[in-house]
ModelCIF file with pLDDT and N, C-alpha, C, O atoms, coordinates in Angstrom:
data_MODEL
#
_entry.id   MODEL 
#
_entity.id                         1 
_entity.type                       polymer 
_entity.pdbx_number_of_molecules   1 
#
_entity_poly.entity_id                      1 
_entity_poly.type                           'polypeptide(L)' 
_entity_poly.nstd_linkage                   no 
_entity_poly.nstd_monomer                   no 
_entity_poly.pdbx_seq_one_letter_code       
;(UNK)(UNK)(UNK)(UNK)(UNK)(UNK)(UNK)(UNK)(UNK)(UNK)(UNK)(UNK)(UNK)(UNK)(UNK)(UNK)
(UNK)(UNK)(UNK)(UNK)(UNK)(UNK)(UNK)(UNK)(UNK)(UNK)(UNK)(UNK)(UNK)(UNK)(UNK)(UNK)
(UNK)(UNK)(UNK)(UNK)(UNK)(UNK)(UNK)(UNK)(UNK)(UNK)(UNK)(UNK)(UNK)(UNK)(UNK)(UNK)
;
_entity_poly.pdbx_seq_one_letter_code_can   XXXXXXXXXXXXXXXXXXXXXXXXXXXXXXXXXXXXXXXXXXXXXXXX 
_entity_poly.pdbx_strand_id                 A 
#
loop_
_entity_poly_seq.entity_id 
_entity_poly_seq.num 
_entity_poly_seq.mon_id 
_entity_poly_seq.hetero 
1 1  UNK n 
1 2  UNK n 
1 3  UNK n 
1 4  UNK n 
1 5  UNK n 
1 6  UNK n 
1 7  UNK n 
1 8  UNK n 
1 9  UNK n 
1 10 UNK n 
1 11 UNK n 
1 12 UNK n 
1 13 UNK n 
1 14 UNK n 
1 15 UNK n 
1 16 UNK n 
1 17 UNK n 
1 18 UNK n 
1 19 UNK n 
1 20 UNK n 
1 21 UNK n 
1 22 UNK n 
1 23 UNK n 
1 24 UNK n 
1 25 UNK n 
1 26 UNK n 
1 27 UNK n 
1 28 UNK n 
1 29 UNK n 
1 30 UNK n 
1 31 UNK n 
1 32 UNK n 
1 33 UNK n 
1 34 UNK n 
1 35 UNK n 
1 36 UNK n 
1 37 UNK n 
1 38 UNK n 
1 39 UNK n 
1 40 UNK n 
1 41 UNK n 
1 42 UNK n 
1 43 UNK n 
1 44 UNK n 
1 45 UNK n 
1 46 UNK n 
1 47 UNK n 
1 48 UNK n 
#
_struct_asym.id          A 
_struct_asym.entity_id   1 
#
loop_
_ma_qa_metric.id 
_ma_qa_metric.mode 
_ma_qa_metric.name 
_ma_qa_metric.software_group_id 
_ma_qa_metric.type 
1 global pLDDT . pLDDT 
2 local  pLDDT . pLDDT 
#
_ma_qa_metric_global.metric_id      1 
_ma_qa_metric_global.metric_value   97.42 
_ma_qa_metric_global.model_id       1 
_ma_qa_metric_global.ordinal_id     1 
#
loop_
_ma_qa_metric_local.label_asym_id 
_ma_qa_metric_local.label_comp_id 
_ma_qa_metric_local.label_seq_id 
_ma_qa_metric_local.metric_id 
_ma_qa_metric_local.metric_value 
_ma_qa_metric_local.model_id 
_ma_qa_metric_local.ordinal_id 
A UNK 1  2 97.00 1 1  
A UNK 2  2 96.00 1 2  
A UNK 3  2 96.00 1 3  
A UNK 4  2 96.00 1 4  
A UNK 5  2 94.00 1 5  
A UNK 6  2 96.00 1 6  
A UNK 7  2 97.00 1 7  
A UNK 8  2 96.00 1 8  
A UNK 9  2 95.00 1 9  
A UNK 10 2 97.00 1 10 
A UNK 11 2 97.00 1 11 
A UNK 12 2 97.00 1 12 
A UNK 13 2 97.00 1 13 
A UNK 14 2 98.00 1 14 
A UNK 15 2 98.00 1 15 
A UNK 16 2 98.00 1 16 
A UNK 17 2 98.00 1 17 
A UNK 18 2 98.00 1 18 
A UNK 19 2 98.00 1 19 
A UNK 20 2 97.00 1 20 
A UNK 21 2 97.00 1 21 
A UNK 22 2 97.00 1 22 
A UNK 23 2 98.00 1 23 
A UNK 24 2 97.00 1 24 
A UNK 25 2 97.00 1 25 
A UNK 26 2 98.00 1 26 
A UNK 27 2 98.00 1 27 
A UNK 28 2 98.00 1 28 
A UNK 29 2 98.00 1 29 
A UNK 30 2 98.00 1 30 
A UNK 31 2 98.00 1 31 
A UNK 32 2 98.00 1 32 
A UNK 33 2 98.00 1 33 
A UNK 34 2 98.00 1 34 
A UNK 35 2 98.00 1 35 
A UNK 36 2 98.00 1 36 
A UNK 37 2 98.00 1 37 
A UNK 38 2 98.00 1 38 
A UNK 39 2 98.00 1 39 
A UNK 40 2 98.00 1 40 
A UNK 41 2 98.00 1 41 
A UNK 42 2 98.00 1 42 
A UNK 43 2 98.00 1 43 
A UNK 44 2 98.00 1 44 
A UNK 45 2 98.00 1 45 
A UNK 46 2 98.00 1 46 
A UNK 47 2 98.00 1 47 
A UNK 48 2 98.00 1 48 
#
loop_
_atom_site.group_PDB 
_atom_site.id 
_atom_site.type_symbol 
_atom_site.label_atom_id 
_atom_site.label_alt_id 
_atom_site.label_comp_id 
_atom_site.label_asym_id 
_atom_site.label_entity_id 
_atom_site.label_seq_id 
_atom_site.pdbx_PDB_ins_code 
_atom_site.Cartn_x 
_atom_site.Cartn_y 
_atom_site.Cartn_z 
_atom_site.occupancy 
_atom_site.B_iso_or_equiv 
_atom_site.pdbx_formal_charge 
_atom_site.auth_seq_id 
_atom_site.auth_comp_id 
_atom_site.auth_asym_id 
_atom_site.auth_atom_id 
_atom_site.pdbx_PDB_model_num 
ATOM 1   N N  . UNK A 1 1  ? 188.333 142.901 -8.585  1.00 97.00 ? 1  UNK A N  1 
ATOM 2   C CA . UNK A 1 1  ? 187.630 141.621 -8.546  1.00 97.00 ? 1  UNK A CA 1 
ATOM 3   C C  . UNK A 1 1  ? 186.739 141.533 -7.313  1.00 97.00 ? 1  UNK A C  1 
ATOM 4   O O  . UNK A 1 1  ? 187.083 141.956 -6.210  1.00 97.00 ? 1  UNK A O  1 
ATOM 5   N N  . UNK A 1 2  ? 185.426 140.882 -7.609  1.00 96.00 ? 2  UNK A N  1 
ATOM 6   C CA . UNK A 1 2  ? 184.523 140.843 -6.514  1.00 96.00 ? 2  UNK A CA 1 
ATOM 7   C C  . UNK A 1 2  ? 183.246 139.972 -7.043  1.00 96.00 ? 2  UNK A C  1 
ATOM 8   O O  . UNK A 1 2  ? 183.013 139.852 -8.245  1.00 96.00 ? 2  UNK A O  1 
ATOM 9   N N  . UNK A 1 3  ? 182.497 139.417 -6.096  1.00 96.00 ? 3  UNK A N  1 
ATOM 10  C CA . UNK A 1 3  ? 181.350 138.786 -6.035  1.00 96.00 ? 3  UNK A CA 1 
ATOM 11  C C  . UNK A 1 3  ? 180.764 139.260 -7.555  1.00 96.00 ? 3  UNK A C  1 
ATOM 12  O O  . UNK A 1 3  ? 180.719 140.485 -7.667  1.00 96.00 ? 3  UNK A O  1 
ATOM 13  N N  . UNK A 1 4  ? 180.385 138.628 -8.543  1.00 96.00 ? 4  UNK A N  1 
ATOM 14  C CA . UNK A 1 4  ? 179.737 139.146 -9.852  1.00 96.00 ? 4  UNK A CA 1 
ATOM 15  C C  . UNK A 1 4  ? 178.414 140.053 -9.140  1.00 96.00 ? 4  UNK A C  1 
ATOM 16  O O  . UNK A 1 4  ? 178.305 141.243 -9.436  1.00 96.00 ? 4  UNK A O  1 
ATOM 17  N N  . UNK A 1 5  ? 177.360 139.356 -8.122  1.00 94.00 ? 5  UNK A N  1 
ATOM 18  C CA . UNK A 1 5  ? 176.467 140.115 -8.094  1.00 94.00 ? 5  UNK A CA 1 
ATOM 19  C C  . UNK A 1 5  ? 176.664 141.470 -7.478  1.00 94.00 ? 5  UNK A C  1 
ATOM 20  O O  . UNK A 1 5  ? 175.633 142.143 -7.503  1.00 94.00 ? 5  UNK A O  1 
ATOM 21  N N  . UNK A 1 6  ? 177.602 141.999 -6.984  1.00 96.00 ? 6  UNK A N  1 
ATOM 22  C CA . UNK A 1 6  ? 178.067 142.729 -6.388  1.00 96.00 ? 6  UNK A CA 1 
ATOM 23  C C  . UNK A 1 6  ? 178.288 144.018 -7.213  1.00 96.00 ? 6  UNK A C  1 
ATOM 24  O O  . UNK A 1 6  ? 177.954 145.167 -6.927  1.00 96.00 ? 6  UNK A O  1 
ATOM 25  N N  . UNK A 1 7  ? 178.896 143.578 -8.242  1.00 97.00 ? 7  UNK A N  1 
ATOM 26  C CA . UNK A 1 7  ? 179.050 144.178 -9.324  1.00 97.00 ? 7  UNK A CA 1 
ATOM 27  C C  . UNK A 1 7  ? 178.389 145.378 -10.606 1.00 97.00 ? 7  UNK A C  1 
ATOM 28  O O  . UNK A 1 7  ? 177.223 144.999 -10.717 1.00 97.00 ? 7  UNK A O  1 
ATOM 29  N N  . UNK A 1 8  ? 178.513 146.190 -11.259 1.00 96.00 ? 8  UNK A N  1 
ATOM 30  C CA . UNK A 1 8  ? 177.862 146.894 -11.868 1.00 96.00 ? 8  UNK A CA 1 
ATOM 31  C C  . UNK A 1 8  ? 177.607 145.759 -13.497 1.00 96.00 ? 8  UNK A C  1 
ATOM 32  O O  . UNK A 1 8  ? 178.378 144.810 -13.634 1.00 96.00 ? 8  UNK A O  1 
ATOM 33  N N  . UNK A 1 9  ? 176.668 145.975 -14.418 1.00 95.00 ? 9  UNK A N  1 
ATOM 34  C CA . UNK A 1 9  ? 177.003 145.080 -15.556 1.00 95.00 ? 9  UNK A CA 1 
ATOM 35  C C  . UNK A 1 9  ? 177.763 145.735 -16.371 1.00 95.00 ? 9  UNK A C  1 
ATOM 36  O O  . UNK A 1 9  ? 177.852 145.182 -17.467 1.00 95.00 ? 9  UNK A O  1 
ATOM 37  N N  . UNK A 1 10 ? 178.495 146.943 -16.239 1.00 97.00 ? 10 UNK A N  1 
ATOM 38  C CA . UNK A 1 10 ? 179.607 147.261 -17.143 1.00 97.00 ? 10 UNK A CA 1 
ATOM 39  C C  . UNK A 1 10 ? 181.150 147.243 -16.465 1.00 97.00 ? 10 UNK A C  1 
ATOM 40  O O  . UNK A 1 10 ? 182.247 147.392 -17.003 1.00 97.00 ? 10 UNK A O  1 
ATOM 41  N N  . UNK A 1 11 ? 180.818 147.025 -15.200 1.00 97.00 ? 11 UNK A N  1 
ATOM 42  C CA . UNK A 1 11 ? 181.923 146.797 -14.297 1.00 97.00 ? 11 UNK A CA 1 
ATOM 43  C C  . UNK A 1 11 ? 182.697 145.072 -14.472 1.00 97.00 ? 11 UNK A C  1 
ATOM 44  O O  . UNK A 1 11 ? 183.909 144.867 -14.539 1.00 97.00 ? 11 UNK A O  1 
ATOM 45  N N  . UNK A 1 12 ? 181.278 143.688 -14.530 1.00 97.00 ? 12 UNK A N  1 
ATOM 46  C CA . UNK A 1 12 ? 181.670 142.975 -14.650 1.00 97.00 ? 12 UNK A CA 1 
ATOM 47  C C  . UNK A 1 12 ? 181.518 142.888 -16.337 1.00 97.00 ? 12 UNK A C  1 
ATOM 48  O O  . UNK A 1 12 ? 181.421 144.105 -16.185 1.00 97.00 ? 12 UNK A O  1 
ATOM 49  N N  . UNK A 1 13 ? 181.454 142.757 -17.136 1.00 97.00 ? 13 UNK A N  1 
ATOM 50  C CA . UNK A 1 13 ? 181.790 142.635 -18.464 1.00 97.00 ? 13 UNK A CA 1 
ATOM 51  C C  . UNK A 1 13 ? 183.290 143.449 -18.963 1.00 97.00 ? 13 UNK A C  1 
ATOM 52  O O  . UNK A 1 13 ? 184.090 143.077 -19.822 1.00 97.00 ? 13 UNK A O  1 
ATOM 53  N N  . UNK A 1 14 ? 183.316 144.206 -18.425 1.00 98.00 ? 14 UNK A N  1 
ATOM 54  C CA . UNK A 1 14 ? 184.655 145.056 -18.072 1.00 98.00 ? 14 UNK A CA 1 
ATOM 55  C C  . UNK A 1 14 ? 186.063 143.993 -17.640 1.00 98.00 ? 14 UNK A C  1 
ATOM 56  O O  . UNK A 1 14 ? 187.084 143.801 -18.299 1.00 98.00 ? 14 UNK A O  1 
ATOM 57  N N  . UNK A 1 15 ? 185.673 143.425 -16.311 1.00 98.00 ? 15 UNK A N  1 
ATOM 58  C CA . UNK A 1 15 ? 186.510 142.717 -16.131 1.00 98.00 ? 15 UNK A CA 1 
ATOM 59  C C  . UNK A 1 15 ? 186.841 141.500 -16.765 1.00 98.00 ? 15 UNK A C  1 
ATOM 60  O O  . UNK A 1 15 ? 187.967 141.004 -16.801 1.00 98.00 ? 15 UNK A O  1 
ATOM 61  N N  . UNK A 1 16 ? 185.533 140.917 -17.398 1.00 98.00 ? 16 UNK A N  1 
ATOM 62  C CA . UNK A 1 16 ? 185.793 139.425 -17.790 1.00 98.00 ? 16 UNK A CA 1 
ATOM 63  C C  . UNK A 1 16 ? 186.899 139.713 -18.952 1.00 98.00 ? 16 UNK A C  1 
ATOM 64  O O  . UNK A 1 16 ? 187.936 139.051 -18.998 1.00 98.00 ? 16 UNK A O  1 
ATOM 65  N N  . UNK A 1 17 ? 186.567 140.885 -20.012 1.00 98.00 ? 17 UNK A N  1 
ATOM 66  C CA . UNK A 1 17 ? 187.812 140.401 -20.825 1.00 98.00 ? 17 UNK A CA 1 
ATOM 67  C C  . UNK A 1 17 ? 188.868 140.543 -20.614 1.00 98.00 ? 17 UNK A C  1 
ATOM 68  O O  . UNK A 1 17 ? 189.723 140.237 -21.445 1.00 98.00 ? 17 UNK A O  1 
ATOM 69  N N  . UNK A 1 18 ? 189.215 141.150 -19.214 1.00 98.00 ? 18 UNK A N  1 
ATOM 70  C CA . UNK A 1 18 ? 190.568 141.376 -18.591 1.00 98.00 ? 18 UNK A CA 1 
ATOM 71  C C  . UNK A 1 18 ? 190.955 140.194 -17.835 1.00 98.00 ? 18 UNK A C  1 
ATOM 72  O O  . UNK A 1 18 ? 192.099 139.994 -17.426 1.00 98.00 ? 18 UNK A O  1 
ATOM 73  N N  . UNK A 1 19 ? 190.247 139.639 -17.712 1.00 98.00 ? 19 UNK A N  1 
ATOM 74  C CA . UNK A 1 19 ? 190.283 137.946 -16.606 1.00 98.00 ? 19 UNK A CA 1 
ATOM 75  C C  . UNK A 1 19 ? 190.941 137.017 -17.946 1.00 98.00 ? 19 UNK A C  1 
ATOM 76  O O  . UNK A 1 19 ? 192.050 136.484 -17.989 1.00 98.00 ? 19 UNK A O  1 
ATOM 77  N N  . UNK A 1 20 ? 189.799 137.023 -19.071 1.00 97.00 ? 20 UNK A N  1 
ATOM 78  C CA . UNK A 1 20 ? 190.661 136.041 -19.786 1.00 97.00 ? 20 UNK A CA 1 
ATOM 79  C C  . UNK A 1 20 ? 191.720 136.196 -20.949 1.00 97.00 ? 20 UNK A C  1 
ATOM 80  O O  . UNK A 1 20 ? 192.160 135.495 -21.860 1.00 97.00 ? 20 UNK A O  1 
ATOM 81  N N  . UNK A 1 21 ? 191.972 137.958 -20.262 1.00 97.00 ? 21 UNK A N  1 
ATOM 82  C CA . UNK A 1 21 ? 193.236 138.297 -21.014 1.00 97.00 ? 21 UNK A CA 1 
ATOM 83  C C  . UNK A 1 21 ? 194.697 137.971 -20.229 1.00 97.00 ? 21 UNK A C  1 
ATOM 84  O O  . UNK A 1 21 ? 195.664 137.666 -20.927 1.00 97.00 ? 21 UNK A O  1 
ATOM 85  N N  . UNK A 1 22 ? 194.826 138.039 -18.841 1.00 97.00 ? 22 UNK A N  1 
ATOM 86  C CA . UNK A 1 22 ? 195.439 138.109 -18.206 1.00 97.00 ? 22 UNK A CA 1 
ATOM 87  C C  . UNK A 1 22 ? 195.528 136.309 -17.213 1.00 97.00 ? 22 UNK A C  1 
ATOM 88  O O  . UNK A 1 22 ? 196.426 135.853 -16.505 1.00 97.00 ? 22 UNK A O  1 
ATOM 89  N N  . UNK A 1 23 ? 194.572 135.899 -17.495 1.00 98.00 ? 23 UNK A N  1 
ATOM 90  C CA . UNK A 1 23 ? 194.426 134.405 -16.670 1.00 98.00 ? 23 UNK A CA 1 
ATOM 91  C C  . UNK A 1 23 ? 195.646 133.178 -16.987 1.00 98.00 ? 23 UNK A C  1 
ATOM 92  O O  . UNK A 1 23 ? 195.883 132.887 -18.160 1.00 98.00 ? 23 UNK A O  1 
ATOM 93  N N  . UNK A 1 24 ? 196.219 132.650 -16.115 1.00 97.00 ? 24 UNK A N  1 
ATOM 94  C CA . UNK A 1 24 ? 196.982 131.658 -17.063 1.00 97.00 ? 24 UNK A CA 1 
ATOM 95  C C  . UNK A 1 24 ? 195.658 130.477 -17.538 1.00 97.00 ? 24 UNK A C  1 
ATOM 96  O O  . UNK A 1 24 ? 195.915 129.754 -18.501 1.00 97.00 ? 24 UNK A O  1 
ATOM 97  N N  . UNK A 1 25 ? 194.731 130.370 -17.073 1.00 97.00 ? 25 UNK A N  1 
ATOM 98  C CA . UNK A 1 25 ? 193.634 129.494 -17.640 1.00 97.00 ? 25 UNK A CA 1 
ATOM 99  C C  . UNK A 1 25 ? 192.646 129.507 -17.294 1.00 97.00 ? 25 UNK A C  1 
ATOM 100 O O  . UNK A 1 25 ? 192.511 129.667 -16.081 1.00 97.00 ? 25 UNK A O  1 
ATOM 101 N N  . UNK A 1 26 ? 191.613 129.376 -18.000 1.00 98.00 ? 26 UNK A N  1 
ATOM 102 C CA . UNK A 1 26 ? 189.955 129.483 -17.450 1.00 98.00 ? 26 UNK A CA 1 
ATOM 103 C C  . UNK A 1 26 ? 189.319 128.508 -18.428 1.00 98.00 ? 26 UNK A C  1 
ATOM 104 O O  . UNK A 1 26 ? 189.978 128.019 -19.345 1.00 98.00 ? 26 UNK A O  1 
ATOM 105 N N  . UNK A 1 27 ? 188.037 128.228 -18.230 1.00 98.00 ? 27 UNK A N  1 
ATOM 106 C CA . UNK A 1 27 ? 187.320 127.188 -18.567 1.00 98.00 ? 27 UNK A CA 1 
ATOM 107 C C  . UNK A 1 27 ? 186.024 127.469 -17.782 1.00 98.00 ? 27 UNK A C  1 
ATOM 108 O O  . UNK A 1 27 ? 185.899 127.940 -16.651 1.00 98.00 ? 27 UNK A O  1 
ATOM 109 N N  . UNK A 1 28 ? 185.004 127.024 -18.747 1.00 98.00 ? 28 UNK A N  1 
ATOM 110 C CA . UNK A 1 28 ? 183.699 126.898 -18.028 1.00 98.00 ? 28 UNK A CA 1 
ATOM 111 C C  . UNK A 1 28 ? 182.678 125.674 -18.674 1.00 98.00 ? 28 UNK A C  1 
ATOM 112 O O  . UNK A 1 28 ? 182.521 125.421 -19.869 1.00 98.00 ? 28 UNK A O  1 
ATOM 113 N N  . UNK A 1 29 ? 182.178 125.148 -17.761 1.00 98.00 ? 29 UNK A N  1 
ATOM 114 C CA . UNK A 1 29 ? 181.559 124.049 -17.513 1.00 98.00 ? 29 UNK A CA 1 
ATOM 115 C C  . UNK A 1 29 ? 179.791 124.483 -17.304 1.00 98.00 ? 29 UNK A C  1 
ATOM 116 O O  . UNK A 1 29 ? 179.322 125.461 -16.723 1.00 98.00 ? 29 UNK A O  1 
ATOM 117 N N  . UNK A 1 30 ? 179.176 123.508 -17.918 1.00 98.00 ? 30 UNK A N  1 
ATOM 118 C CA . UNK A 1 30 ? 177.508 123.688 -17.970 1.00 98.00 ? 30 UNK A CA 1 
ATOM 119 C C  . UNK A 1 30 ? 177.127 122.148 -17.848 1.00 98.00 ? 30 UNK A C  1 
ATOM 120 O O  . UNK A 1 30 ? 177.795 121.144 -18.096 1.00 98.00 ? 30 UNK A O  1 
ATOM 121 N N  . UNK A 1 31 ? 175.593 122.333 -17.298 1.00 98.00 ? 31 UNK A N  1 
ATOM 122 C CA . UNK A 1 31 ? 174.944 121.489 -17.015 1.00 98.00 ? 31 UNK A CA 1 
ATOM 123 C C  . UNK A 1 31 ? 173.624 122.014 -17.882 1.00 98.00 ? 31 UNK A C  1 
ATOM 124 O O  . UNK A 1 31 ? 173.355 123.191 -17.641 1.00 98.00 ? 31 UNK A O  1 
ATOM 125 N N  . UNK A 1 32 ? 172.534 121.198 -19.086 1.00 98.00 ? 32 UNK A N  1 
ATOM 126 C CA . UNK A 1 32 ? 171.867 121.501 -19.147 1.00 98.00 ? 32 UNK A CA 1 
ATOM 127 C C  . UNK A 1 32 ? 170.554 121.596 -19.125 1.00 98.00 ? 32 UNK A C  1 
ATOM 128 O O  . UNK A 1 32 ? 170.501 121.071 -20.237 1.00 98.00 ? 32 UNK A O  1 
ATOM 129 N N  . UNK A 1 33 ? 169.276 121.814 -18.841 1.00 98.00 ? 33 UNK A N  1 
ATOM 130 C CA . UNK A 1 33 ? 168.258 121.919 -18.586 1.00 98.00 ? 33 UNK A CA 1 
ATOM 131 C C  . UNK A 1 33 ? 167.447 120.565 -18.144 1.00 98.00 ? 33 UNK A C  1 
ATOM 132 O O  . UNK A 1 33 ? 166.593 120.434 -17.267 1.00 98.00 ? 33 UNK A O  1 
ATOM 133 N N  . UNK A 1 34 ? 168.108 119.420 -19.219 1.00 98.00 ? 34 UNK A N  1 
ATOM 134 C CA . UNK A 1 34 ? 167.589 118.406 -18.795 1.00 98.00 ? 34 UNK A CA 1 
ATOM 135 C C  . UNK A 1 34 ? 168.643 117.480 -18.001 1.00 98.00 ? 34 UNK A C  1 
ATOM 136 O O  . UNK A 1 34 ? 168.491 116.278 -17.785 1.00 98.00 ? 34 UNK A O  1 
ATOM 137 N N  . UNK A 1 35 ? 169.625 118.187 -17.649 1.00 98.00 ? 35 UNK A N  1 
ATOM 138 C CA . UNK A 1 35 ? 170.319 117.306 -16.976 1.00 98.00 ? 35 UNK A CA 1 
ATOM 139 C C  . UNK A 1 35 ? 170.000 117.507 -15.255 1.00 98.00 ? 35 UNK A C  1 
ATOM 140 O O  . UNK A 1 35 ? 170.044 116.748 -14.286 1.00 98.00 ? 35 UNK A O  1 
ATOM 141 N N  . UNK A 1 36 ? 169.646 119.022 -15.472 1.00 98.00 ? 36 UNK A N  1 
ATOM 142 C CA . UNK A 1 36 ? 169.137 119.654 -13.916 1.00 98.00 ? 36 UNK A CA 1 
ATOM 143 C C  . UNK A 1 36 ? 167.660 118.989 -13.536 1.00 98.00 ? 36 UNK A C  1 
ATOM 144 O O  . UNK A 1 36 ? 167.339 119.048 -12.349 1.00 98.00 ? 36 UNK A O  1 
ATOM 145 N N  . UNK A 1 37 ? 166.445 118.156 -14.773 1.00 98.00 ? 37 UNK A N  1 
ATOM 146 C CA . UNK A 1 37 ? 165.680 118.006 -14.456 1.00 98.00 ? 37 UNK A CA 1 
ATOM 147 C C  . UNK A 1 37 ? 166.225 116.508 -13.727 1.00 98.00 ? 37 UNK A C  1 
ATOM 148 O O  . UNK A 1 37 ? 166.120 116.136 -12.559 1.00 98.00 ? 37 UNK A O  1 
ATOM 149 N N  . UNK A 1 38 ? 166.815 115.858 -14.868 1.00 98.00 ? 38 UNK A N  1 
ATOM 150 C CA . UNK A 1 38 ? 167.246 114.904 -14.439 1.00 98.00 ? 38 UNK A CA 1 
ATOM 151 C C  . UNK A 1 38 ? 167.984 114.099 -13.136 1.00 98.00 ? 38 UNK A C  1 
ATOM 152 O O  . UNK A 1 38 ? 167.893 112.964 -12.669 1.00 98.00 ? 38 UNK A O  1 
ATOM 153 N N  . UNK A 1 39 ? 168.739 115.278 -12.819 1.00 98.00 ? 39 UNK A N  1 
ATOM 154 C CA . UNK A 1 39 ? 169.565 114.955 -11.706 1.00 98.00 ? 39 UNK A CA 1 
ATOM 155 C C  . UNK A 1 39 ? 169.497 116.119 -10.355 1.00 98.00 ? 39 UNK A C  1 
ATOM 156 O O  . UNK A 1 39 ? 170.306 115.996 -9.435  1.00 98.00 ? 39 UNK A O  1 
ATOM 157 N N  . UNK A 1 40 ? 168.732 116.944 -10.347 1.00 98.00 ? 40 UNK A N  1 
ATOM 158 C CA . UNK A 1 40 ? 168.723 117.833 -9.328  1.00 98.00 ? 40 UNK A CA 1 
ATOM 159 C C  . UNK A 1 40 ? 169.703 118.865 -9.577  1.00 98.00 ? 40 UNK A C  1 
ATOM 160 O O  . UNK A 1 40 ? 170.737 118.630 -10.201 1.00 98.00 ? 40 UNK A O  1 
ATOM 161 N N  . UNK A 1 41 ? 169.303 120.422 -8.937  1.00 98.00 ? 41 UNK A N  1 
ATOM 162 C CA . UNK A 1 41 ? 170.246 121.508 -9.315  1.00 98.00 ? 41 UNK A CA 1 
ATOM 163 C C  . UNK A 1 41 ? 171.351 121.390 -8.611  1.00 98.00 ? 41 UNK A C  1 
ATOM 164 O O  . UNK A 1 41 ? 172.207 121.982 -9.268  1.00 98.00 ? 41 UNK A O  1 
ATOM 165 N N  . UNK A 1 42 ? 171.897 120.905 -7.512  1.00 98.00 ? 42 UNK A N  1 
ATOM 166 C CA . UNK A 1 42 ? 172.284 121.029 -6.803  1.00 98.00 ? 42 UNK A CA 1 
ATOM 167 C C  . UNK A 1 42 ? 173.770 120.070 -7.775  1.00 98.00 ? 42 UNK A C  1 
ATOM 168 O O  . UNK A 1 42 ? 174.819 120.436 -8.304  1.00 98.00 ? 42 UNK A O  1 
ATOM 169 N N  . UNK A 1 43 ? 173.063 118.737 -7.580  1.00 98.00 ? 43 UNK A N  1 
ATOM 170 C CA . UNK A 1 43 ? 174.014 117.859 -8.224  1.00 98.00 ? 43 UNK A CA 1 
ATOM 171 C C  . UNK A 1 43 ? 174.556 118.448 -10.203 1.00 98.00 ? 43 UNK A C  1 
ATOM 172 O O  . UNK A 1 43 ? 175.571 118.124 -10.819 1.00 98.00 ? 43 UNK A O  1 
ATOM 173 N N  . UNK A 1 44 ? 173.601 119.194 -10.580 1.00 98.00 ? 44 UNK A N  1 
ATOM 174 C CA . UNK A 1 44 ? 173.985 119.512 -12.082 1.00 98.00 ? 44 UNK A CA 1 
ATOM 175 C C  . UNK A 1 44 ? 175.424 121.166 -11.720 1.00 98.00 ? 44 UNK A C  1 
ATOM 176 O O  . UNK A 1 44 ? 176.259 121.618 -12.504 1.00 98.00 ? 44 UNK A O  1 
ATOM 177 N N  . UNK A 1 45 ? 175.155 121.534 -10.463 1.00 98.00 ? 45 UNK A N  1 
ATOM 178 C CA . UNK A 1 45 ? 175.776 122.882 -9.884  1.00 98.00 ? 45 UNK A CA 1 
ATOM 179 C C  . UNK A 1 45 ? 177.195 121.776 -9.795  1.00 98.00 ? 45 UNK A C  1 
ATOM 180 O O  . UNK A 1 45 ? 178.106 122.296 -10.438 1.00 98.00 ? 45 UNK A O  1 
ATOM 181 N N  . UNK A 1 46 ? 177.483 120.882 -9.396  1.00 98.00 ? 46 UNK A N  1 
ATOM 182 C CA . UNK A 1 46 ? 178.386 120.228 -9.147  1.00 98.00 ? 46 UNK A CA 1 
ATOM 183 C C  . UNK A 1 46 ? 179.294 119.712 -10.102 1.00 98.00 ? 46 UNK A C  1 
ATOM 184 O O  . UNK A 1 46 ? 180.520 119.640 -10.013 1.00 98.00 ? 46 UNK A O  1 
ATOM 185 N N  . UNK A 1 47 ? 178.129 119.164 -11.549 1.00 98.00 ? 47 UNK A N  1 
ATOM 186 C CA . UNK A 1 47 ? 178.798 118.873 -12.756 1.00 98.00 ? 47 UNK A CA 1 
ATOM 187 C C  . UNK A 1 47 ? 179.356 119.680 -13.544 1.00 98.00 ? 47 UNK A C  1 
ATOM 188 O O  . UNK A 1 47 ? 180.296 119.401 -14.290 1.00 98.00 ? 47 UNK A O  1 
ATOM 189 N N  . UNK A 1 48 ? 178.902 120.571 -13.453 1.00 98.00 ? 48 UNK A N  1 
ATOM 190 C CA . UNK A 1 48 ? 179.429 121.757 -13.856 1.00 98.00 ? 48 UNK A CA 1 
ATOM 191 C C  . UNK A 1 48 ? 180.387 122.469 -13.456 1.00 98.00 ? 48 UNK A C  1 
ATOM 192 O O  . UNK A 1 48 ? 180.649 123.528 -14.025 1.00 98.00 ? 48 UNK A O  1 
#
């Protein structure tokens, strides 16, 4: 495990299905396009 950008793209695709094989829980959250226009990236980085 490490920084995604850090990462190779078969290194991290590699891991993700081992993350949400092994995770007791994960979840992911989005903000979208007009919510970032709407509210700033910073604050849509937050809603998310």
């Amino acid at each position: 495990l490490n920084d995604s950008k850090l990462l190779s793209e078969r290194k991290r695709e590699s891991l993700f299905g081992i993350i949400k094989d092994k995770a007791i829980a994960w979840s992911i959250g989005r903000a979208e396009v007009e919510e970032i226009d709407a509210i700033n990236i910073l604050q849509a980085s937050l809603l998310a």
